[in-house]
Protein backbone atom coordinates (compact mmCIF):
# COMPACT_ATOMS: atom_id res chain seq x y z
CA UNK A 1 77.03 133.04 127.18
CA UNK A 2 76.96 134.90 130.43
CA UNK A 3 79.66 135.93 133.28
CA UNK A 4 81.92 137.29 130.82
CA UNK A 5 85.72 138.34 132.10
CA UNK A 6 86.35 141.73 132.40
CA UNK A 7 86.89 143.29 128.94
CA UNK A 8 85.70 140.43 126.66
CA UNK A 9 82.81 139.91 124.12
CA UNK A 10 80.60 137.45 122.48
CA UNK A 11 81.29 137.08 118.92
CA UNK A 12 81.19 134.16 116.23
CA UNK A 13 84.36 133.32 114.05
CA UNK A 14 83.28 135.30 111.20
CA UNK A 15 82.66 138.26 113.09
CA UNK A 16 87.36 137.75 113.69
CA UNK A 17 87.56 137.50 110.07
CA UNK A 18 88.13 139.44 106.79
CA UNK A 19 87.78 136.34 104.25
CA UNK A 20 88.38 133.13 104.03
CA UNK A 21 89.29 131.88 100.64
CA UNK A 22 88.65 128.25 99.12
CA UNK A 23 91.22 126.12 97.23
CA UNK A 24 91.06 124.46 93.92
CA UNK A 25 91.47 121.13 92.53
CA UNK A 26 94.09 120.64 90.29
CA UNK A 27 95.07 117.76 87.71
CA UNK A 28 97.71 115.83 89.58
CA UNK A 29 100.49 113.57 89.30
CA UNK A 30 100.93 111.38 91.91
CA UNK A 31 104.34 112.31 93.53
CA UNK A 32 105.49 115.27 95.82
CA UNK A 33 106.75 118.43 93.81
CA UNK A 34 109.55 119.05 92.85
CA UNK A 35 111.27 122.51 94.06
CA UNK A 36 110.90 124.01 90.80
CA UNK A 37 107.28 122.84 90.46
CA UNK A 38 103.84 123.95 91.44
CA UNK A 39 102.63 121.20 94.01
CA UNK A 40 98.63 121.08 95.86
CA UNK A 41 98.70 120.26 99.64
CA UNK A 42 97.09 117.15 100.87
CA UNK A 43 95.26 117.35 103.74
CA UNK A 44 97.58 115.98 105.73
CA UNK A 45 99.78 118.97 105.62
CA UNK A 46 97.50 120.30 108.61
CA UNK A 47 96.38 117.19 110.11
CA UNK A 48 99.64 117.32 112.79
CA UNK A 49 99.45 120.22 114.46
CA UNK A 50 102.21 121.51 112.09
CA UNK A 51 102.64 122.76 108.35
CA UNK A 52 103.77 119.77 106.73
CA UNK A 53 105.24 121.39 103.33
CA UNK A 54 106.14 117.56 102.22
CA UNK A 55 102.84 116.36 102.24
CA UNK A 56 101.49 117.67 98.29
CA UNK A 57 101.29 116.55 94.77
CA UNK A 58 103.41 117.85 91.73
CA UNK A 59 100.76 120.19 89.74
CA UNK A 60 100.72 118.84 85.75
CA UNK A 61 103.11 121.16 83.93
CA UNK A 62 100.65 121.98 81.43
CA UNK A 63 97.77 123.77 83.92
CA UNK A 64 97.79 127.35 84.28
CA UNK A 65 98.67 128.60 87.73
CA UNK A 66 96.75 131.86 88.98
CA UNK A 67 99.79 132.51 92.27
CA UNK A 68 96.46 134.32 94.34
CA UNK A 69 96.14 130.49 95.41
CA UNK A 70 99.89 130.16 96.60
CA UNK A 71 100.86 129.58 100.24
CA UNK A 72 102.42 132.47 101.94
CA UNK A 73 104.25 132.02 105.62
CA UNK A 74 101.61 133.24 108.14
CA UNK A 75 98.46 131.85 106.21
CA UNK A 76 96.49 130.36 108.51
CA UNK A 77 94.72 127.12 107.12
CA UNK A 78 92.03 124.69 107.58
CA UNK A 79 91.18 121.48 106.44
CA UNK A 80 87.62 121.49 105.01
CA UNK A 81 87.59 118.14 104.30
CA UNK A 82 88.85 115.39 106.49
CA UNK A 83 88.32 112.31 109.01
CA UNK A 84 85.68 112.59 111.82
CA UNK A 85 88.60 113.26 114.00
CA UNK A 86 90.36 115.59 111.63
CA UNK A 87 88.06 117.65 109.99
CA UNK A 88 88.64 120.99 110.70
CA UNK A 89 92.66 120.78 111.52
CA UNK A 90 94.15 123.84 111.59
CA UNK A 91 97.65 125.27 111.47
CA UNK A 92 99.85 128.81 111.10
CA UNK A 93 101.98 128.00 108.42
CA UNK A 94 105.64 129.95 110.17
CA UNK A 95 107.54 129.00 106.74
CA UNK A 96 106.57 127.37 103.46
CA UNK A 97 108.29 126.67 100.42
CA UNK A 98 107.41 128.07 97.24
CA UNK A 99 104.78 127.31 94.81
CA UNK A 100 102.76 125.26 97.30
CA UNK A 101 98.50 125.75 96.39
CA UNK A 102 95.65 125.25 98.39
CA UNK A 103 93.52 122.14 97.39
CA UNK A 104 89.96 122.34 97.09
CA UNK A 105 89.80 120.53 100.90
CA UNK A 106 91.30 123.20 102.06
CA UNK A 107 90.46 126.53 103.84
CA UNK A 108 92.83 130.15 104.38
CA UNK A 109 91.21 131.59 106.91
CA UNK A 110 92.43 136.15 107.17
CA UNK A 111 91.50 136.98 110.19
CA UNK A 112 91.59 140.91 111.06
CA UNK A 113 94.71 142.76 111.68
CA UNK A 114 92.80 143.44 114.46
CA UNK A 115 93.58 140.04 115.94
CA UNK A 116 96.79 138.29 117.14
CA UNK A 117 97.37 135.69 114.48
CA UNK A 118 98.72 133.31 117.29
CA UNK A 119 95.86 133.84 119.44
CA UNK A 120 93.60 133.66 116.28
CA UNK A 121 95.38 129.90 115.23
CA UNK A 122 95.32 128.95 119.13
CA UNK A 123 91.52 129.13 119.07
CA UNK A 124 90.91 127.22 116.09
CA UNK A 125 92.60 124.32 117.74
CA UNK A 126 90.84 124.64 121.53
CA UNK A 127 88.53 121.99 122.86
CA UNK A 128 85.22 124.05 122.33
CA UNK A 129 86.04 124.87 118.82
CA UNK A 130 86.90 121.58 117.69
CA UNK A 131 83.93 119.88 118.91
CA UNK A 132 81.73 122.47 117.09
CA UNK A 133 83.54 121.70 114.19
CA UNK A 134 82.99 118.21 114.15
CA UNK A 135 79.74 118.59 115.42
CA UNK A 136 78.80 120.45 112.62
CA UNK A 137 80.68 118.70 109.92
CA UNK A 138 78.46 116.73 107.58
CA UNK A 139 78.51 113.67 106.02
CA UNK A 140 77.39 110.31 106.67
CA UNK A 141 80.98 108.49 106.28
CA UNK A 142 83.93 108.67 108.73
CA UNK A 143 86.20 108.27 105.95
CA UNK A 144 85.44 112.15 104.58
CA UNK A 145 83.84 115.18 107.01
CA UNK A 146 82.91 118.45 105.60
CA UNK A 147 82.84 121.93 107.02
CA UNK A 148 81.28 124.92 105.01
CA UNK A 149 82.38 128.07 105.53
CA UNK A 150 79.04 129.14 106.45
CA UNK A 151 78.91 126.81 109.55
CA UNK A 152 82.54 127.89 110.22
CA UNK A 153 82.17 131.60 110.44
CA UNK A 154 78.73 130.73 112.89
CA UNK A 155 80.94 129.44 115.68
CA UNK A 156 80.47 131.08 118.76
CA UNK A 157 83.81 132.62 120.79
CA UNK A 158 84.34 134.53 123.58
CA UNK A 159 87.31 137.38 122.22
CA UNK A 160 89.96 139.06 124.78
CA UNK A 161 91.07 142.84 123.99
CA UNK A 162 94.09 142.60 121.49
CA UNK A 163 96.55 143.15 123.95
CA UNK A 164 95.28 140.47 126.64
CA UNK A 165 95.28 138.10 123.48
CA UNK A 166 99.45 138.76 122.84
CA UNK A 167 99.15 138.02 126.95
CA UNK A 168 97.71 134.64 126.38
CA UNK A 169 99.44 133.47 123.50
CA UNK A 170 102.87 134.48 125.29
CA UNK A 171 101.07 132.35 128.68
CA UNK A 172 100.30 129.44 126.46
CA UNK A 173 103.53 129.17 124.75
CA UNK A 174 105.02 129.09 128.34
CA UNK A 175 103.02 126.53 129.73
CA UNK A 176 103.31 124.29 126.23
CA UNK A 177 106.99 124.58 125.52
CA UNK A 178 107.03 122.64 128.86
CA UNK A 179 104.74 120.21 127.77
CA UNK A 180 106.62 119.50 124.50
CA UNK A 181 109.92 119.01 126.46
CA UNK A 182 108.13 116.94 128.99
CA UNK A 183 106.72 114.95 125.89
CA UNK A 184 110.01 114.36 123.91
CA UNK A 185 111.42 113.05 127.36
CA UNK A 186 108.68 110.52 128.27
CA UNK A 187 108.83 109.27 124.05
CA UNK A 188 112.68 108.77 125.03
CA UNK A 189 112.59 106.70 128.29
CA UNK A 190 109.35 104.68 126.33
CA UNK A 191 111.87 103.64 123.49
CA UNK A 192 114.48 102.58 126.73
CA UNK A 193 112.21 100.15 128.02
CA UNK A 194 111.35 98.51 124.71
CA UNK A 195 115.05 98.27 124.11
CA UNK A 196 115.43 96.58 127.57
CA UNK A 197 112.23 94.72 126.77
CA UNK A 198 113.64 93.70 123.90
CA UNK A 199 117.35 92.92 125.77
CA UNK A 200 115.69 90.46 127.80
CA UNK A 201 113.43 88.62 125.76
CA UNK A 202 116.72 88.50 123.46
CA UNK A 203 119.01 87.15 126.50
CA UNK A 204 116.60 85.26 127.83
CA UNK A 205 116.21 82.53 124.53
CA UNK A 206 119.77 82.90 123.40
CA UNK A 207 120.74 80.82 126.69
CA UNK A 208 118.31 78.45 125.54
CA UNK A 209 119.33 78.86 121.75
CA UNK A 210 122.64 77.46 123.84
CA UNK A 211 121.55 74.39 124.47
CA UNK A 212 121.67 72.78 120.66
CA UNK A 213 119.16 69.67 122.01
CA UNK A 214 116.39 71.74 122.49
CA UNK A 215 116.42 73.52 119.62
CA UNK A 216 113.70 72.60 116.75
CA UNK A 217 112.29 74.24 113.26
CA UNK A 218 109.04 76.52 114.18
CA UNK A 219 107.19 74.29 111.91
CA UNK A 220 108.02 70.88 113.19
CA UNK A 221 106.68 72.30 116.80
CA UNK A 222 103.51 74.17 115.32
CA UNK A 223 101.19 75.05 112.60
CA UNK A 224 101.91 78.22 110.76
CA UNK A 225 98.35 79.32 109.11
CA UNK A 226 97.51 82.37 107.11
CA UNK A 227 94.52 84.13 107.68
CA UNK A 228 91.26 84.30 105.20
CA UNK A 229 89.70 86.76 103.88
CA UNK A 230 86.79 84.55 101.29
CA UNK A 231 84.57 86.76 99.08
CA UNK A 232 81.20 87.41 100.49
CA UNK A 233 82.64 87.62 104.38
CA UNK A 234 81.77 90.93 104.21
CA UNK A 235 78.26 90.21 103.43
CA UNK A 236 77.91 87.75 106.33
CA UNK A 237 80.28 89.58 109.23
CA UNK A 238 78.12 90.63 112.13
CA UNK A 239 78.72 93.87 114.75
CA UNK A 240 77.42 91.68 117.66
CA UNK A 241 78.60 88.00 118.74
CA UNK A 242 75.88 85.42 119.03
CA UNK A 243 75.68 81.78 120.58
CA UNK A 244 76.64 80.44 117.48
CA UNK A 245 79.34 82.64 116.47
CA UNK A 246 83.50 83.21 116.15
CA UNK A 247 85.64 86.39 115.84
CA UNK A 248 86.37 87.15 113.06
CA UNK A 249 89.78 89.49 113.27
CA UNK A 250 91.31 91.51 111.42
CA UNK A 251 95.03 93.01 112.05
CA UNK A 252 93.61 96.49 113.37
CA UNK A 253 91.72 94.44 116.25
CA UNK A 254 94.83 93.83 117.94
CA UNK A 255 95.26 97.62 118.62
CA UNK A 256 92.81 97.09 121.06
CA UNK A 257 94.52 94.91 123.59
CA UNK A 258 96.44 95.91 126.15
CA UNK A 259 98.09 92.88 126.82
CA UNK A 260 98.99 89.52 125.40
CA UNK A 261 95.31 88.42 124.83
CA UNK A 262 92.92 89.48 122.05
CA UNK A 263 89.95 90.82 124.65
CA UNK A 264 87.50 92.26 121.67
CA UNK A 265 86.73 91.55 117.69
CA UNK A 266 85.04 94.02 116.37
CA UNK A 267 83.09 91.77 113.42
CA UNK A 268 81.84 87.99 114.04
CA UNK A 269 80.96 85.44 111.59
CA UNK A 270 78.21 82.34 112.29
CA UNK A 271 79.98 79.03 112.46
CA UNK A 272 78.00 77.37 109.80
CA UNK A 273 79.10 80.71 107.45
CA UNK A 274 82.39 80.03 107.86
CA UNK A 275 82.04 76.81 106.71
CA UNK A 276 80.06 77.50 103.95
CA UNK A 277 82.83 80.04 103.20
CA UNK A 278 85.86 77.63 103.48
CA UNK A 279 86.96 80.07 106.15
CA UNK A 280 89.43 78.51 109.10
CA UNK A 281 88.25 77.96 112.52
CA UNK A 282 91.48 77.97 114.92
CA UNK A 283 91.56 76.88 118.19
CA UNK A 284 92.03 79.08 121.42
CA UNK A 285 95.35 79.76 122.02
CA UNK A 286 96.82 80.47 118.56
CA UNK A 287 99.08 83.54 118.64
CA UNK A 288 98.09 86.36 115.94
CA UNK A 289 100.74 88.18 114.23
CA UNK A 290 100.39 90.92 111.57
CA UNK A 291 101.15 89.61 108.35
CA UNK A 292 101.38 92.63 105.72
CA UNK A 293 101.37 96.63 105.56
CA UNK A 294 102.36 98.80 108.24
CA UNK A 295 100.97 96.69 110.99
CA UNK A 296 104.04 94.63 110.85
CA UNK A 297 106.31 97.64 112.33
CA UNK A 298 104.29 97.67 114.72
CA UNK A 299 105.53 94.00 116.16
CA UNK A 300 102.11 93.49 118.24
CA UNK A 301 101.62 89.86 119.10
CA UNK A 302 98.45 88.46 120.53
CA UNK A 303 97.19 85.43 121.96
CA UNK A 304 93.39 83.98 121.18
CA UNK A 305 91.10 83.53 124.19
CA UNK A 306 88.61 81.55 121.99
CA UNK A 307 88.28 79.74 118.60
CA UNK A 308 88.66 82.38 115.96
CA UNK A 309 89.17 83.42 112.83
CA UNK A 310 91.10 86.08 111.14
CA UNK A 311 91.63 88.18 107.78
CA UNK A 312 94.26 87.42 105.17
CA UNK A 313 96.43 90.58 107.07
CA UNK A 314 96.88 88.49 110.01
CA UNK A 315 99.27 84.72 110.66
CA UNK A 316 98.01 82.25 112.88
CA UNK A 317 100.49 80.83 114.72
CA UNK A 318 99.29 77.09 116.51
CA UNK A 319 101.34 75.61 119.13
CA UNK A 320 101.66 72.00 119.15
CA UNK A 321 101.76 69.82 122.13
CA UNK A 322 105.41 69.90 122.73
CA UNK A 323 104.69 74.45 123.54
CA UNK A 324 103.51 76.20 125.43
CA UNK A 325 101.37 79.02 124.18
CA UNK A 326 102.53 82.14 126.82
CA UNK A 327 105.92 81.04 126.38
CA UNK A 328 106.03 80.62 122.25
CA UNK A 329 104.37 84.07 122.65
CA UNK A 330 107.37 85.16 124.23
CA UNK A 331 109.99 83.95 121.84
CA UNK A 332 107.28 85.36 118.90
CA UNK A 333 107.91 89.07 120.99
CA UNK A 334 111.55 89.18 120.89
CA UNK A 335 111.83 88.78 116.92
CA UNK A 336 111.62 91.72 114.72
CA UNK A 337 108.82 90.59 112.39
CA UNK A 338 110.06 93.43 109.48
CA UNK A 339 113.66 92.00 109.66
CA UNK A 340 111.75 88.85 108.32
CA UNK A 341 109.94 91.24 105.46
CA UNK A 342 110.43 90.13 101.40
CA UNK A 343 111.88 93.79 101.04
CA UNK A 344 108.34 94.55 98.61
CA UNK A 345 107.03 98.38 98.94
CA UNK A 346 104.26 96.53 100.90
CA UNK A 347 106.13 94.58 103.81
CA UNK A 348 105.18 91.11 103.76
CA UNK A 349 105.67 88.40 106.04
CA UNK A 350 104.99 84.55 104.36
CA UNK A 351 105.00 81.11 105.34
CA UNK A 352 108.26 80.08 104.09
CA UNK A 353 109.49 83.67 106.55
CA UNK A 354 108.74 81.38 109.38
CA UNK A 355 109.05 77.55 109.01
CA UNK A 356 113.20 77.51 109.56
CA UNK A 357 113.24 79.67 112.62
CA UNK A 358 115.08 78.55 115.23
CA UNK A 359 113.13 77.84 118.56
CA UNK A 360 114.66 76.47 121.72
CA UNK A 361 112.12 73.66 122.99
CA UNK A 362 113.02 72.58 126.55
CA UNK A 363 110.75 70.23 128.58
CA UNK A 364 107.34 72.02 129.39
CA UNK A 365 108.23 72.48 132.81
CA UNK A 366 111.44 74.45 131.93
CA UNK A 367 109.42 76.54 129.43
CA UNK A 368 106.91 76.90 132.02
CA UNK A 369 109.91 78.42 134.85
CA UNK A 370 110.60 80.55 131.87
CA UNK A 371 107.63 82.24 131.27
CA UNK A 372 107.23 82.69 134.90
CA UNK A 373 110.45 84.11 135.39
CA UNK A 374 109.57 86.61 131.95
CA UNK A 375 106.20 87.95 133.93
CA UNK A 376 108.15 88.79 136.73
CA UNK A 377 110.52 90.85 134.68
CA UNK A 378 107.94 92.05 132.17
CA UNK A 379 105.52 93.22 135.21
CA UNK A 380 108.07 95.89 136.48
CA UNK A 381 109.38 97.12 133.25
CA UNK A 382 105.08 97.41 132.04
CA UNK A 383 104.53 98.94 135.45
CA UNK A 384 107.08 101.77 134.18
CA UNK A 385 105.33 102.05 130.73
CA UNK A 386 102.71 102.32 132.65
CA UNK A 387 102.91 106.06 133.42
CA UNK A 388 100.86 107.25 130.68
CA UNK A 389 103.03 110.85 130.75
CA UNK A 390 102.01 111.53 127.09
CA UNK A 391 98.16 111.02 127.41
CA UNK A 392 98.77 112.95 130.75
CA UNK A 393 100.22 115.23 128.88
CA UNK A 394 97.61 115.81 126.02
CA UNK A 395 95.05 116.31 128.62
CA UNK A 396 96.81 119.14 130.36
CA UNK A 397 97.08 120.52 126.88
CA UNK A 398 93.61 120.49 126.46
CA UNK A 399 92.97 122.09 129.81
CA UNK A 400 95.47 124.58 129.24
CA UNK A 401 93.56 125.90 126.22
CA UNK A 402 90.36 125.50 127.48
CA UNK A 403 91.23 127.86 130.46
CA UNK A 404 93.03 129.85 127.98
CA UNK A 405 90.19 130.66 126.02
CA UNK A 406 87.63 131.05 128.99
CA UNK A 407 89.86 133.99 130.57
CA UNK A 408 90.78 132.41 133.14
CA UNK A 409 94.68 131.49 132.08
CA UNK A 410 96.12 135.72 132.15
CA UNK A 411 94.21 138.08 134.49
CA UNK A 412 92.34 141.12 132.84
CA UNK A 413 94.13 144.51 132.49
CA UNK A 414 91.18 147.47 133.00
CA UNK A 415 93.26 149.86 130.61
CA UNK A 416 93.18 147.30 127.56
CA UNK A 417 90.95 148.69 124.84
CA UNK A 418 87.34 146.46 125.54
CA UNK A 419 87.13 143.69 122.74
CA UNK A 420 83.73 145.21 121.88
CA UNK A 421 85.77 147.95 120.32
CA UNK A 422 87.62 145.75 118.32
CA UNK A 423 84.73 144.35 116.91
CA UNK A 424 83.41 147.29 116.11
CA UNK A 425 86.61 148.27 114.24
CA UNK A 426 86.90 145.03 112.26
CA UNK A 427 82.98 145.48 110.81
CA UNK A 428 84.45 148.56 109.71
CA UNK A 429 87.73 147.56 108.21
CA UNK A 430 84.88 144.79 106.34
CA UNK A 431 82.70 147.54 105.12
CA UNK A 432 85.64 149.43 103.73
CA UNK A 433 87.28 146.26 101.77
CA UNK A 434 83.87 146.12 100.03
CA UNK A 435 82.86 143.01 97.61
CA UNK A 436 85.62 141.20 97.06
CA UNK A 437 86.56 139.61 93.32
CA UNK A 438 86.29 135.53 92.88
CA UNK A 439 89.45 134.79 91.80
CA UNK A 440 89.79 133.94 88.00
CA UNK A 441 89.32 130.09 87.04
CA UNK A 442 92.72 129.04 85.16
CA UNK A 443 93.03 126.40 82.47
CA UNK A 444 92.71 123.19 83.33
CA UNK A 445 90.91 123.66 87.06
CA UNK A 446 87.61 122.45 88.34
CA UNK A 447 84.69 124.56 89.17
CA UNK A 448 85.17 126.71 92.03
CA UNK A 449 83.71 125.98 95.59
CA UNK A 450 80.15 127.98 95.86
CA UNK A 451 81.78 130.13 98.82
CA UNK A 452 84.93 131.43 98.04
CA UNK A 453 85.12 134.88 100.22
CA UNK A 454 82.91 136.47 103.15
């Protein structure tokens, strides 16, 4: 690193840090604890941004608890074990419950006194360090990144003199107070124009619902068809499309449209496959909705460009000759698919959910006025949607920090004490700790991580 500001050294993460102490694993029962229990954090307690004291599991009564593991407001932790994208998630816990534990995926980072804890927690979540992170992390699945603590404490930072830290943390809280307020407001006016999205999709077919002639049953005026998902697809899916191949979609593909059309697939399946595997070929123009899990709150609706097929997550919805297909996927966009749910922990949406709905059929030149008219409407209120404030948003974030922790968000102050001195003082404040104990294995634990302390 060269051209440093004023002040500042070179240093590597350990170099900030008096220990950092692994958690354990613990027997479990599968439910939060209660507030007279011992409970383990999941990694997603520090997946948010936030300490999420919710997010554990109720320790069995009959373990032995040794409290050196317990949770303390102002720990700063780290998830040692995560997703690709979360691996390495950090947070300053401001207030915690008690009897919360650290789980073996996790990490308590004590940095020197020598260092602003704000600044210290700040860092950990900047651009530069997170892409070391995961770019250190091993592991050959997404599903589960690991970070030792030995590539953790090799990190390479740039450190401020203490008191320019305090400057930067009070900068950055400044500048990102904004940005949360600015956030909050653009989530608000998004959830006003799906209401009035909603409002006139809504107005818009209960004039028609007016008009008792045209209305008809959803399955006298199309095919309702549940998706497939045959053993052995798997086996026979393919990452590229060929000559001879379909999509083959699956409920999480329709995330990745931006409008009413499904545009990618990220598996394929050979035509002669599907046959072989009973699996459904339907025609272009079938309108996808998610059919189970959490997808369903998510009321996406897409239209097929091609023939397809899809999994068993995902309803097929055919319009016969008397529809058409833009304008039953406008009627399909202004019902609330988890009103029409079966009330199971998993939501569920099933044929019989969708056969008696009520669907106002005029002639196909009305319903083609209709749609029309709907694009009209729909292309102002998308063009307001449109202003991607919260990505905007997340990007100035990132800037902010990365500017933040390059010195170039606070000027330098020549009468702050040079961070070189600091370092010096924290190897000392190491040497005079000396070794530190493991902590004692209780009843009932696993073995202990290899690296506990520094």
């Amino acid at each position: 690193m060269t051209d440093l500001p004023p002040g500042w050294a070179e240093a590597t993460l350990g170099d900030l840090l008096l220990g950092v102490e692994a958690g354990k694993s613990f027997r479990c029962e599968p439910r939060p604890a209660g507030s007279d229990e011992w409970g383990i954090i999941k990694v997603s307690a520090m997946t948010w941004g936030e300490f999420r004291e919710t997010e554990n599991k109720a320790v069995r009564p009959d373990i032995e608890i040794d409290d050196a593991n317990e949770i303390k407001s102002g720990d700063i932790l780290l998830s040692r074990a995560n997703t690709e994208s979360y691996v390495g998630a950090s947070v300053l816990v401001k207030n915690c419950r008690p009897r919360l534990l650290l789980s073996d995926k996790s990490l308590r980072l004590v940095p020197s006194p020598s260092v602003d804890r704000r600044w210290f927690s700040c860092l950990l979540g900047s651009p530069g360090i997170r892409r070391d992170i995961s770019r250190r992390a091993t592991g050959t699945k997404d599903s589960m990144r690991n970070i030792s603590q030995s590539s953790l404490k090799e990190i390479g930072v740039l450190v401020p003199p203490l008191s320019e830290q305090r400057r930067i943390v009070a900068a950055l809280e400044g500048h990102l107070s904004l940005l949360d307020n600015a956030q909050r407001a653009a989530e608000k006016a998004r959830l006003r124009l799906v209401k009035l999205r909603e409002s006139v999709l809504r107005d818009c077919f209960y004039r028609l619902l007016a008009d008792s002639k045209s209305v008809q049953r959803l399955a006298s005026v199309a095919t309702i068809a549940s998706g497939q998902t045959p053993k052995g697809i798997s086996e026979l899916v393919q990452q590229v499309p060929s000559i001879n191949s379909v999509p083959y979609y699956k409920v999480g593909d329709m995330n990745l449209s931006n409008d009413h059309f499904m545009h990618e697939s990220r598996t394929y399946v050979l035509r002669e496959d599907a046959a072989q595997l009973g699996l459904h070929v339907r025609p272009a123009g079938t309108v996808l909705i998610p059919k189970r899990g959490g997808a369903i709150h998510t009321n996406k609706k897409r239209i097929t460009k091609t023939p397809a097929a899809y999994d068993l997550n995902t309803m097929g919805i055919i319009p016969g000759e008397t529809l058409v297909v833009k304008y039953l996927w406008y009627w399909l966009e202004g019902i609330n698919l988890s009103a029409l749910c079966d009330g199971s922990n998993v939501p569920q949406i099933n044929n019989p959910h969708l056969v008696d709905l009520e669907i106002p059929v005029p002639s196909l030149d009305r319903q083609r006025e209709v749609v029309a008219a709907l694009d009209i409407e729909m292309a102002g209120i998308n063009r307001l949607a449109g202003i991607r404030l919260t990505t905007e948003s997340k990007l100035l974030r990132r800037s902010l920090l990365a500017e933040a922790f390059a010195g170039r968000l606070v000027e330098q102050d020549p009468a702050d004490e040079p961070a070189s001195v600091l370092l010096e003082r924290i190897r000392a404040e190491r040497a005079a700790q000396g070794p530190v104990r493991r902590a004692r294995r209780s009843k009932g634990e696993k073995a202990p991580q290899k690296e506990t302390l520094l």
